[in-house]
Protein backbone atom coordinates (compact mmCIF):
# COMPACT_ATOMS: atom_id res chain seq x y z
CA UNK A 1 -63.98 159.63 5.63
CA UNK A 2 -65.43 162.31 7.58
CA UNK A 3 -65.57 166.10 6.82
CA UNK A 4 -63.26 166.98 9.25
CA UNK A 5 -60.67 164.51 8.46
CA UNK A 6 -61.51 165.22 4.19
CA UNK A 7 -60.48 168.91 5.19
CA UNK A 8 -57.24 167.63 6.76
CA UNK A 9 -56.35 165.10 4.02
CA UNK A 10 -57.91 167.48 1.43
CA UNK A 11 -56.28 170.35 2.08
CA UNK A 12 -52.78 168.99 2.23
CA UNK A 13 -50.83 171.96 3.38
CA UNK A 14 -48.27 170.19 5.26
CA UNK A 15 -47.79 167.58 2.97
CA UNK A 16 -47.86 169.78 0.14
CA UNK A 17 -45.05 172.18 2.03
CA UNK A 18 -42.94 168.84 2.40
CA UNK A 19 -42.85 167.39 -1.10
CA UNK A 20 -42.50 170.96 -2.24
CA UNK A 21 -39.32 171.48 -0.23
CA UNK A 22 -38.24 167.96 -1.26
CA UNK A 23 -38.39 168.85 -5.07
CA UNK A 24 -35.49 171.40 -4.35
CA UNK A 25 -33.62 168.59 -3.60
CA UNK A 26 -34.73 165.71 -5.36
CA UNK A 27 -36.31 165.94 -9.03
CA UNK A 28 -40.25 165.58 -8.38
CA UNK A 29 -42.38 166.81 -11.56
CA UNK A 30 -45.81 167.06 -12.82
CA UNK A 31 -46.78 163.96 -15.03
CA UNK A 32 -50.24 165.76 -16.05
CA UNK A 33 -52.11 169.26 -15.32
CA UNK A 34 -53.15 169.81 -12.16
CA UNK A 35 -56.21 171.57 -11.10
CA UNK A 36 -57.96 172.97 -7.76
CA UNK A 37 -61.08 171.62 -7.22
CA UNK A 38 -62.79 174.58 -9.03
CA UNK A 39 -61.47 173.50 -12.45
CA UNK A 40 -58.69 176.15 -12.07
CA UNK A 41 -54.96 175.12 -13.57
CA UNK A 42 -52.46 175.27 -11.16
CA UNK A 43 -49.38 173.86 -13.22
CA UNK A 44 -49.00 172.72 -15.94
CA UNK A 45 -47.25 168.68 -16.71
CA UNK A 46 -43.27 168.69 -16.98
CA UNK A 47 -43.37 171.67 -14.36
CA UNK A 48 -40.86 170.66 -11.61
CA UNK A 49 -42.65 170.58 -8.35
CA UNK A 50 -40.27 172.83 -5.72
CA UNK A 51 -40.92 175.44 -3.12
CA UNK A 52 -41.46 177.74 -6.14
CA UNK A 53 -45.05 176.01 -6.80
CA UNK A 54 -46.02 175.81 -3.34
CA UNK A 55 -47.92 179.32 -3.20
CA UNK A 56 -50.24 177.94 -6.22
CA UNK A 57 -50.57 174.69 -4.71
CA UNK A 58 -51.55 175.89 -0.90
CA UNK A 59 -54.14 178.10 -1.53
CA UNK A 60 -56.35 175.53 -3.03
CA UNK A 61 -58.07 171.56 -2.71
CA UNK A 62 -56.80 169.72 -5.75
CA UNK A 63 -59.56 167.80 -7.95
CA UNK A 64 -57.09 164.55 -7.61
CA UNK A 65 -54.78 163.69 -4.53
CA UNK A 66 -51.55 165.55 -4.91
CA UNK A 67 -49.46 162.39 -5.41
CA UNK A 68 -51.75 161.20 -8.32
CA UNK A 69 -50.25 163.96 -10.33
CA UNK A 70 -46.45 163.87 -9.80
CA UNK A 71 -43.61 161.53 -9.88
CA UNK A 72 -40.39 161.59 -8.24
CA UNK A 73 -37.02 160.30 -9.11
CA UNK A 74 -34.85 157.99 -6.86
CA UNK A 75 -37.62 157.74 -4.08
CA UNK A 76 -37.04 155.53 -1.08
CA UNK A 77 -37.62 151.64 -1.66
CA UNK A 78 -37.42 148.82 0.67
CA UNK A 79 -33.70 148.43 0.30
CA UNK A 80 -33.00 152.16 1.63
CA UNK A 81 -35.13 151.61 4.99
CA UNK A 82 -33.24 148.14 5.36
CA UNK A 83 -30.07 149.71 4.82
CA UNK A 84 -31.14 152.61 7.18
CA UNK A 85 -32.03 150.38 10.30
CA UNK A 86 -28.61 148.35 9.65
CA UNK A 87 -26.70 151.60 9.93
CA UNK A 88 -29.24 152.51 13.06
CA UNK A 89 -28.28 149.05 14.90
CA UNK A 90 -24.58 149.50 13.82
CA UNK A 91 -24.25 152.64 15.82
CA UNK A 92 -26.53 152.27 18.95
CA UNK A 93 -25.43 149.59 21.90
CA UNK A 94 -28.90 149.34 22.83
CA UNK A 95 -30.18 147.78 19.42
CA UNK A 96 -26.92 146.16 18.73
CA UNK A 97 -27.25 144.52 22.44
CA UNK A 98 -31.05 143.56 21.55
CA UNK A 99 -29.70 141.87 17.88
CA UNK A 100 -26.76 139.88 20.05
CA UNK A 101 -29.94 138.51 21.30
CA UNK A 102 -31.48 137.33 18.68
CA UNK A 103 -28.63 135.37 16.67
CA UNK A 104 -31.44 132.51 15.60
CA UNK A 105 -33.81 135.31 14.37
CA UNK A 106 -34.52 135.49 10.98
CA UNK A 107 -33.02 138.91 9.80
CA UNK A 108 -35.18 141.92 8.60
CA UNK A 109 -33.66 141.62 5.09
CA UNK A 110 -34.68 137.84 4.62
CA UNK A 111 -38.60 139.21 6.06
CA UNK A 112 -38.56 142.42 3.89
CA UNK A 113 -36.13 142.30 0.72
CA UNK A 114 -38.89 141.44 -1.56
CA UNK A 115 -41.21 144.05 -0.68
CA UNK A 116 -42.10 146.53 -2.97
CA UNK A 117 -43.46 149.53 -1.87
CA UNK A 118 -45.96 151.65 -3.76
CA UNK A 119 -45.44 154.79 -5.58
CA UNK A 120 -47.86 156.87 -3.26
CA UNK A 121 -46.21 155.27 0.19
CA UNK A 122 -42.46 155.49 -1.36
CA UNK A 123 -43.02 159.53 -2.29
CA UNK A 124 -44.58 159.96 1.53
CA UNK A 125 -41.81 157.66 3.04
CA UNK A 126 -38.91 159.76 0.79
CA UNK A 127 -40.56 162.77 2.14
CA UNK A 128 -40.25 162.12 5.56
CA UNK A 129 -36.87 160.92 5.60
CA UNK A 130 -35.61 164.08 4.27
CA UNK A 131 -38.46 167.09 5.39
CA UNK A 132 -38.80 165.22 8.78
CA UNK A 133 -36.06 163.43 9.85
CA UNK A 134 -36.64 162.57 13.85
CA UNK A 135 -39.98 161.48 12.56
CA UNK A 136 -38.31 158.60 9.99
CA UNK A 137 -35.80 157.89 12.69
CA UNK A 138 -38.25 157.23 15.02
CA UNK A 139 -40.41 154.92 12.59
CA UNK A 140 -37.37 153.24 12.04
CA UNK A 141 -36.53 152.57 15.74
CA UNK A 142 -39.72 151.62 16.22
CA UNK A 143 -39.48 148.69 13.32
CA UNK A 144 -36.28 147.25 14.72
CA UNK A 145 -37.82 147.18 18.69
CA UNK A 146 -41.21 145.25 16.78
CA UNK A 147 -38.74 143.25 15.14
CA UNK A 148 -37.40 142.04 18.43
CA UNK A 149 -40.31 141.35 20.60
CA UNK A 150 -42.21 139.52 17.23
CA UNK A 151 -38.56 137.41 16.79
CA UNK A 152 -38.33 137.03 20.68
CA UNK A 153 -41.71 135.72 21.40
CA UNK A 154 -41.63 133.03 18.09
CA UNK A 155 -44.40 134.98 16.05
CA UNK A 156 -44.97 133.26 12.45
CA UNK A 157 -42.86 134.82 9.69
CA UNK A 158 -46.13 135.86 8.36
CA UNK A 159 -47.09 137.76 11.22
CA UNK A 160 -43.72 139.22 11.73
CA UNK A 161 -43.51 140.61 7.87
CA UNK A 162 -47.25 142.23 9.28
CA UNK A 163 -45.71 143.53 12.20
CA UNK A 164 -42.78 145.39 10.83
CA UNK A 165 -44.59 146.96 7.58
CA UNK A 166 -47.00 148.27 10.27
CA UNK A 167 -44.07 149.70 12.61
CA UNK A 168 -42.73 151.40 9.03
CA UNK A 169 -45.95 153.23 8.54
CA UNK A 170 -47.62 153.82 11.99
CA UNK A 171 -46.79 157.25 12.00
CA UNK A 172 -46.68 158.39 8.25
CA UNK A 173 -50.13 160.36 8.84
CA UNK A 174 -47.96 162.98 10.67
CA UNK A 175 -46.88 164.18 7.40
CA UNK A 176 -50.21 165.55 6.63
CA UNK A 177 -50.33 167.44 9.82
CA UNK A 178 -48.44 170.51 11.73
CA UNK A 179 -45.15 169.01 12.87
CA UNK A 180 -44.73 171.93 15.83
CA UNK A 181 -48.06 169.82 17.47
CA UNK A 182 -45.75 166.73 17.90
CA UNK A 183 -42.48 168.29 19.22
CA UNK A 184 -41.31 166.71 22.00
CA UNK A 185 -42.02 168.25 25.46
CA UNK A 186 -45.21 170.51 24.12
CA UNK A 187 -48.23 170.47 26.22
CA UNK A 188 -51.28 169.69 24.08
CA UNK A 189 -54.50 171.77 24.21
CA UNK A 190 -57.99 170.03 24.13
CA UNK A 191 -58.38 171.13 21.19
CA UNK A 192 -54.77 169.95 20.00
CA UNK A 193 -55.57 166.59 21.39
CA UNK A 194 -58.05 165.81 18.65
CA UNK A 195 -54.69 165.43 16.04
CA UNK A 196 -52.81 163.10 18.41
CA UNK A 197 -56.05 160.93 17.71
CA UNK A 198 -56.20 161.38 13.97
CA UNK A 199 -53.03 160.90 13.07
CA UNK A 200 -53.42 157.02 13.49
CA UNK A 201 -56.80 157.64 11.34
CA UNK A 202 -55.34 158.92 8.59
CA UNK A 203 -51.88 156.66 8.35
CA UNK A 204 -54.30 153.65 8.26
CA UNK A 205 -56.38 155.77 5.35
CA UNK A 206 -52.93 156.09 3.58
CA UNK A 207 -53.38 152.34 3.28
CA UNK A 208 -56.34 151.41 2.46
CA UNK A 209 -56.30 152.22 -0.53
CA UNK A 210 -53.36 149.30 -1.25
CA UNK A 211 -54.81 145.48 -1.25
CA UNK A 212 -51.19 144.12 0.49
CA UNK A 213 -51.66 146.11 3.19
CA UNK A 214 -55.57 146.09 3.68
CA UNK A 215 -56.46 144.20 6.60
CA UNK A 216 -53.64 143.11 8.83
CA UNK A 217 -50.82 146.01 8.39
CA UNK A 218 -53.92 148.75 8.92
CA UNK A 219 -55.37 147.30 11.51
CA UNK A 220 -52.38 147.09 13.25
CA UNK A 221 -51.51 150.77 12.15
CA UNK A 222 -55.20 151.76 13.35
CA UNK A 223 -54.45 149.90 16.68
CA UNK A 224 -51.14 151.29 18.35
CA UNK A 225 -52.16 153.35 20.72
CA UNK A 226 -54.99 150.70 22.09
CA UNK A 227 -54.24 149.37 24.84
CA UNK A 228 -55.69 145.90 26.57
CA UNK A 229 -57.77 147.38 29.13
CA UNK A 230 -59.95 149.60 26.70
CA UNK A 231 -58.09 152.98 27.60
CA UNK A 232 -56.17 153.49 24.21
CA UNK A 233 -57.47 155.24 20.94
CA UNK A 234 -59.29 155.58 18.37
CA UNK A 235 -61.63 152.61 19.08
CA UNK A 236 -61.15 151.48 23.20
CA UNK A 237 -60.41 148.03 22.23
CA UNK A 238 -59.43 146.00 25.05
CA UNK A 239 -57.55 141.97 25.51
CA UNK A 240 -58.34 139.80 22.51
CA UNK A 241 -60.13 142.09 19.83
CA UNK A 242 -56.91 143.78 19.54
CA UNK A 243 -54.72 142.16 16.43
CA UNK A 244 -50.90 140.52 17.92
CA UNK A 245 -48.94 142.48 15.34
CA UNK A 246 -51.35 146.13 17.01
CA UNK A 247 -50.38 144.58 20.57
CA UNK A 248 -46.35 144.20 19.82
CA UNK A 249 -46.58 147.90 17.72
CA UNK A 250 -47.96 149.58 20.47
CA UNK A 251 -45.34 148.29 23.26
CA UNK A 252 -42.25 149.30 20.57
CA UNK A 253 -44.25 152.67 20.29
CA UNK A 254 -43.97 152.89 24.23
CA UNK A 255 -40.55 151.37 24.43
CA UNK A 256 -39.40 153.75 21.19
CA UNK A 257 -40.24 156.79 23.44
CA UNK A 258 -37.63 156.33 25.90
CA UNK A 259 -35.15 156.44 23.47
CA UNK A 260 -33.33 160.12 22.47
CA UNK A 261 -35.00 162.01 20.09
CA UNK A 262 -31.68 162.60 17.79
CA UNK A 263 -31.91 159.71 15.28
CA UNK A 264 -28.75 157.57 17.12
CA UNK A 265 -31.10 155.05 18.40
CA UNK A 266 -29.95 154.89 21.98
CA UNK A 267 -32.21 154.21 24.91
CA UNK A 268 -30.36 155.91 27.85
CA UNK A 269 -32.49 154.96 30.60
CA UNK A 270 -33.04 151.10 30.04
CA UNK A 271 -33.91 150.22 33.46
CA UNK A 272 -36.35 153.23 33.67
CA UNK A 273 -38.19 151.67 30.98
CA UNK A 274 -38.52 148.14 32.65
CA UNK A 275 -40.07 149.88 35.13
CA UNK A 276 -42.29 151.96 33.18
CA UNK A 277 -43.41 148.48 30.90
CA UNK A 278 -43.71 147.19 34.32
CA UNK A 279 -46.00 149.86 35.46
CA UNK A 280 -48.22 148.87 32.42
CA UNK A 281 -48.87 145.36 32.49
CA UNK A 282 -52.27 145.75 32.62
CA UNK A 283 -52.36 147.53 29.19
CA UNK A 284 -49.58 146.17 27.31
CA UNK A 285 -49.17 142.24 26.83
CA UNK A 286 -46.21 141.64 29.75
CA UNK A 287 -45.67 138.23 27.09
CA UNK A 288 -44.16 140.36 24.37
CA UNK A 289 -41.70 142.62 26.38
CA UNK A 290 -40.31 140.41 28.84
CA UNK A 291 -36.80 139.46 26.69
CA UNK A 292 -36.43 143.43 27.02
CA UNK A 293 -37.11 142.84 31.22
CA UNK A 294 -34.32 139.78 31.06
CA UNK A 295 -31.98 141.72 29.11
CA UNK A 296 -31.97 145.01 30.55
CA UNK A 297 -33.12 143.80 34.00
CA UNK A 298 -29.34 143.87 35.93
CA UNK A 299 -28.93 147.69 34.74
CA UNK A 300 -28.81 150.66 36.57
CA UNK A 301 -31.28 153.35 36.54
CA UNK A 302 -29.57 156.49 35.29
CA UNK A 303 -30.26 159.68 37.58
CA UNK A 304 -30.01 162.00 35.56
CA UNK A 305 -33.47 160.76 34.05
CA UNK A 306 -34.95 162.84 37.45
CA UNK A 307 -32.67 166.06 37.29
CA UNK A 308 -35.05 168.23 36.16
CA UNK A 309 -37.68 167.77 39.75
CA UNK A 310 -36.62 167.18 43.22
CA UNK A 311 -38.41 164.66 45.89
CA UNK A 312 -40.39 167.61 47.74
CA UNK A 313 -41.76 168.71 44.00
CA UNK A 314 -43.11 164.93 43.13
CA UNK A 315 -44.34 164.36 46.93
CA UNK A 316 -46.59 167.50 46.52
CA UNK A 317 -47.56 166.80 43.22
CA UNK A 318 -48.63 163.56 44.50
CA UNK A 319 -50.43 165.27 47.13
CA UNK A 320 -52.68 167.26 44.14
CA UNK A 321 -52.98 163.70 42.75
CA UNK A 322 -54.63 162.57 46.32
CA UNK A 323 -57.07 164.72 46.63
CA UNK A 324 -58.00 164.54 42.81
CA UNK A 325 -58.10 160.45 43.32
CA UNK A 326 -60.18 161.08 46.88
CA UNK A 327 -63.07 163.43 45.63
CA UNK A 328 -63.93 161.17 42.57
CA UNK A 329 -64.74 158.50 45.51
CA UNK A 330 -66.60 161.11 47.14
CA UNK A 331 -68.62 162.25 44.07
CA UNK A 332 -68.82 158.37 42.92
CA UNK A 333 -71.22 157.63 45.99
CA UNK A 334 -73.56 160.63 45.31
CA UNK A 335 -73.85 160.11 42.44
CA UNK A 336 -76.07 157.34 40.32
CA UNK A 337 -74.17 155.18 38.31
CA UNK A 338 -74.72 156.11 34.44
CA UNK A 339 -71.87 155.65 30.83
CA UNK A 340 -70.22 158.70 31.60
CA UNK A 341 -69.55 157.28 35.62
CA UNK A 342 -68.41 154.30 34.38
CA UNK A 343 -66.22 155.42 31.92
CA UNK A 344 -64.22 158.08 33.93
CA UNK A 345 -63.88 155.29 36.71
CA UNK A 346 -62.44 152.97 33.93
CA UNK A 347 -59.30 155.94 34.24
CA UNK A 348 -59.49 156.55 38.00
CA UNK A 349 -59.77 153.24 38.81
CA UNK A 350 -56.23 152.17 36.92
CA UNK A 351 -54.78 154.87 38.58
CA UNK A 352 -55.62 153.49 42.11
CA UNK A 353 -55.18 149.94 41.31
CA UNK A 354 -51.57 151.29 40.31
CA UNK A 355 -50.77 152.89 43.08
CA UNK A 356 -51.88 150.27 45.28
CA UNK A 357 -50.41 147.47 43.72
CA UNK A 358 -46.67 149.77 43.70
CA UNK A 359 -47.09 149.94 47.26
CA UNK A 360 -46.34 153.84 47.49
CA UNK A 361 -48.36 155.03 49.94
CA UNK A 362 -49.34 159.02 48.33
CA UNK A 363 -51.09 159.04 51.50
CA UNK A 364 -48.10 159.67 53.56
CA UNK A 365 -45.54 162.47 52.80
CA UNK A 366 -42.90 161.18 55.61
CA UNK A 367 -42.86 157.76 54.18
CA UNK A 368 -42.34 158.69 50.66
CA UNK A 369 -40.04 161.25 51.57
CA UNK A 370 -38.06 158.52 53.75
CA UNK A 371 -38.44 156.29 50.99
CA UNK A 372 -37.17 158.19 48.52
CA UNK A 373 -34.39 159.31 50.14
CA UNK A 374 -33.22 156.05 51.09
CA UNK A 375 -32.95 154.16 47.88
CA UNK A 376 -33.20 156.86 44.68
CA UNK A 377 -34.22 153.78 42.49
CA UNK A 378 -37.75 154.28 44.33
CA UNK A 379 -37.46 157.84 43.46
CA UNK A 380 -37.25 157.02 40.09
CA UNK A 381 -40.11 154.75 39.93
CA UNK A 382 -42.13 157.02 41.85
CA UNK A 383 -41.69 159.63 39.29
CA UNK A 384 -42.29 157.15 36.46
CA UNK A 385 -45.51 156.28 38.56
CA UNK A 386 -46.63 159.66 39.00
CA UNK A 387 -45.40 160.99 35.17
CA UNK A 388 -47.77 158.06 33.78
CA UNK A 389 -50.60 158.69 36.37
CA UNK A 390 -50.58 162.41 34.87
CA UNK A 391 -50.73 161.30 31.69
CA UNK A 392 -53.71 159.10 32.41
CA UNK A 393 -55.35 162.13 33.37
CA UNK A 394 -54.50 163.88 30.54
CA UNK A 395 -55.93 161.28 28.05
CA UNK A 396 -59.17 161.14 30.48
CA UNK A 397 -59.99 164.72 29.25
CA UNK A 398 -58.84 164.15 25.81
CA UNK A 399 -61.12 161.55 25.77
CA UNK A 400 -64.40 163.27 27.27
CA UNK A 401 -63.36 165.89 24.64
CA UNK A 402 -63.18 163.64 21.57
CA UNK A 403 -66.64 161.80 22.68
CA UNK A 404 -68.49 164.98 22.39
CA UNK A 405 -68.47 164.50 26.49
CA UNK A 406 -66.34 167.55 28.01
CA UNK A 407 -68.62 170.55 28.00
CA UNK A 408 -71.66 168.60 29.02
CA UNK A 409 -69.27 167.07 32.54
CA UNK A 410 -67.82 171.04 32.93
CA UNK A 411 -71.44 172.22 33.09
CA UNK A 412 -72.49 169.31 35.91
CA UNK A 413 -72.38 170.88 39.19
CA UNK A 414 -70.18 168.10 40.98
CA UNK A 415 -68.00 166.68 38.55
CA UNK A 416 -67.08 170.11 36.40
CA UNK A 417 -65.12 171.72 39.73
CA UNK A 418 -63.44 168.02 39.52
CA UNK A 419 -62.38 168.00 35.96
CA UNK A 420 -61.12 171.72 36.50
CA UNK A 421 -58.86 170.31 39.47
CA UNK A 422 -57.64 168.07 36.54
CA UNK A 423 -56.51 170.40 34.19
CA UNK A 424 -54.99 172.39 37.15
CA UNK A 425 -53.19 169.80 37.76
CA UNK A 426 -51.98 168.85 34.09
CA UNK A 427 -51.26 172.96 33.41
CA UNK A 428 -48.78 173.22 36.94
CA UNK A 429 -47.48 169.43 36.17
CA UNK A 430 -43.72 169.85 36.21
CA UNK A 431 -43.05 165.91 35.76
């Protein structure tokens, strides 16, 4: 592990500020003495582990991982989560139309009923459902869409049972970190960025440690945000070297973030997110997601998914995006071709193959305008278009950053004034 990540696991504080909270709730108590890493006592065993304890606890690395010491009673098990996603289908018309589809499938229960989870996962798991519950609804949403594309596209039982454990956990190294970093809507700084990396790092640490799910369920964990033409993270794996169950996680984890953020499981713009799979073939396997296409395909986009922007806003935000696109042609042919080239024209170059291939034309104002105003479906997949194009961008600096790369490219004479365009453009984004 490396120091930086040992300080984040190390350190616990958000972790230890969950379970904490949870013992005021749920009876969680020492089973031996624990200690800071100095050899002082910070409670004593039989203590009850609440909020009260959490000042000792913070202020110090433990000589054994928090969870070694204490125990909890009732924790989550395997039964609770199957239970949970039942009630979560039960209630939304978007999962309940995806399990009408799937009336041969072999049900989650008959995959997962004999399961047992460990002690260390079931406390974290517990934890999460009741210190952070978007975060468990979302793991569990993202489960039940994994489910569905595995079922849909005949994977082995096997692979399916590696599939959904990895959907369960994908996201459970979020409980070691600062939840405010992950609320939805919040802008990221470069420095921020470096946690929406780890986070996958240290869920597939939580694992490791367990033979069941060594291998398969943390690869796929470590693999979710890949994506098939090498632009994901933490590794830029591309096509075959990432695992099927990382390939089918990592289109649910796409999929899962069109749906609301309140826990009811609903996915309010369906056809938005055909397009926006559609807009992504290239890095997500069209194979898996196309029984979402079929199903969802005769919907209609919602417009209240572009309320919040008008047409003039996204045709001169396009416009920024233009000239952005057009000087990294310009600097391209001054400039000799070298790793750091190549990679930021692996990013530039999806964006224009994108936009070419979608046929809108950011060349011309009048004809998107004309467009747009004509049918407000292209609107719509415009601003999909342009929302994921920005987002592109972002990850290209996140990604300079995390290689050690960014203040070496700000200091070069031609592309530094570029990247700055970029994060001008990212800062006045509105989409």
């Amino acid at each position: 592990m490396s120091a930086s990540l040992s300080a984040i696991v190390g350190a616990d504080i958000h972790y230890k500020e969950a379970v904490t909270s949870l013992g005021n709730k749920q009876t969680i108590t020492c089973t031996e003495d624990i200690y800071s890493d100095k050899g002082v006592k910070l409670v004593a065993k039989g203590v009850k582990i609440d909020s009260k304890v959490y000042a000792n606890l913070v202020k110090h690395k433990l000589q054994k991982d928090f969870d070694e010491n204490i125990t909890i009673d009732d924790a989550i098990t395997i039964s609770t989560v199957i239970s949970d996603i039942a009630a979560l289908v039960f209630s939304s018309q978007t999962l309940s139309k995806l399990s009408g589809d799937m009336t041969e499938a072999v049900s989650i229960e008959d995959i997962l009923s004999t399961h047992t989870l460990p002690d260390n996962i079931a406390l974290k798991l517990t934890a999460v459902k009741s210190e952070r519950q978007n975060l468990y609804n979302h793991s569990l949403i993202v489960v039940y869409l994994a489910y569905y594309l595995a079922s849909k596209s005949e994977q082995a039982v096997e692979t399916i049972t590696t599939t959904l454990l990895a959907a369960l956990f994908h996201d459970l190294g979020l409980i070691h970190l600062e939840p405010a970093l992950f609320e939805e809507g919040k802008k990221l700084t470069q420095n921020e960025y470096k946690y929406l990396h780890v986070h996958v790092i240290i869920s597939d640490l939580l694992l490791t440690n367990h033979p069941v799910y060594q291998s398969g369920v943390s690869n796929a964990v470590l693999e979710h945000h890949e994506r098939l033409d090498g632009s994901g993270y933490p590794s830029g794996k591309s096509s075959d070297l990432i695992s099927v169950p990382g390939q089918i996680l990592a289109i649910a984890v796409v999929m899962t973030s069109r749906f609301n953020n309140e826990g009811e499981g609903e996915c309010a713009h369906a056809k938005e997110l055909s397009m926006l799979l559609t807009l992504n073939r290239k890095k997500l396997n069209p194979e898996f997601y196309q029984p979402w296409q079929w199903l969802f395909n005769n919907e209609e986009p919602d417009s209240k998914a572009t309320e919040n922007y008008s047409d003039s806003e996204l045709i001169a935000q396009s416009f920024q995006l233009n000239k952005i696109l057009k000087e990294w042609l310009s600097i391209l042919e001054r400039l000799p071709s070298s790793y750091l080239i190549e990679f930021i024209d692996s990013y530039i170059g999806g964006i224009n193959n994108n936009i070419i291939e979608s046929g809108m034309n950011i060349d011309d104002s009048d004809y998107l305008a004309s467009v747009m105003e004509e049918d407000k479906t292209m609107s719509i997949f415009f601003h999909l278009h342009m929302k994921e194009h920005t987002w592109q961008l972002q990850n290209l600096l996140a990604e300079l950053n995390r290689r050690h790369l960014f203040q070496r490219t700000q200091q070069d004479t031609q592309i530094g004034p570029w990247l700055n365009s970029i994060i001008q453009f990212s800062n006045m984004s509105t989409i």
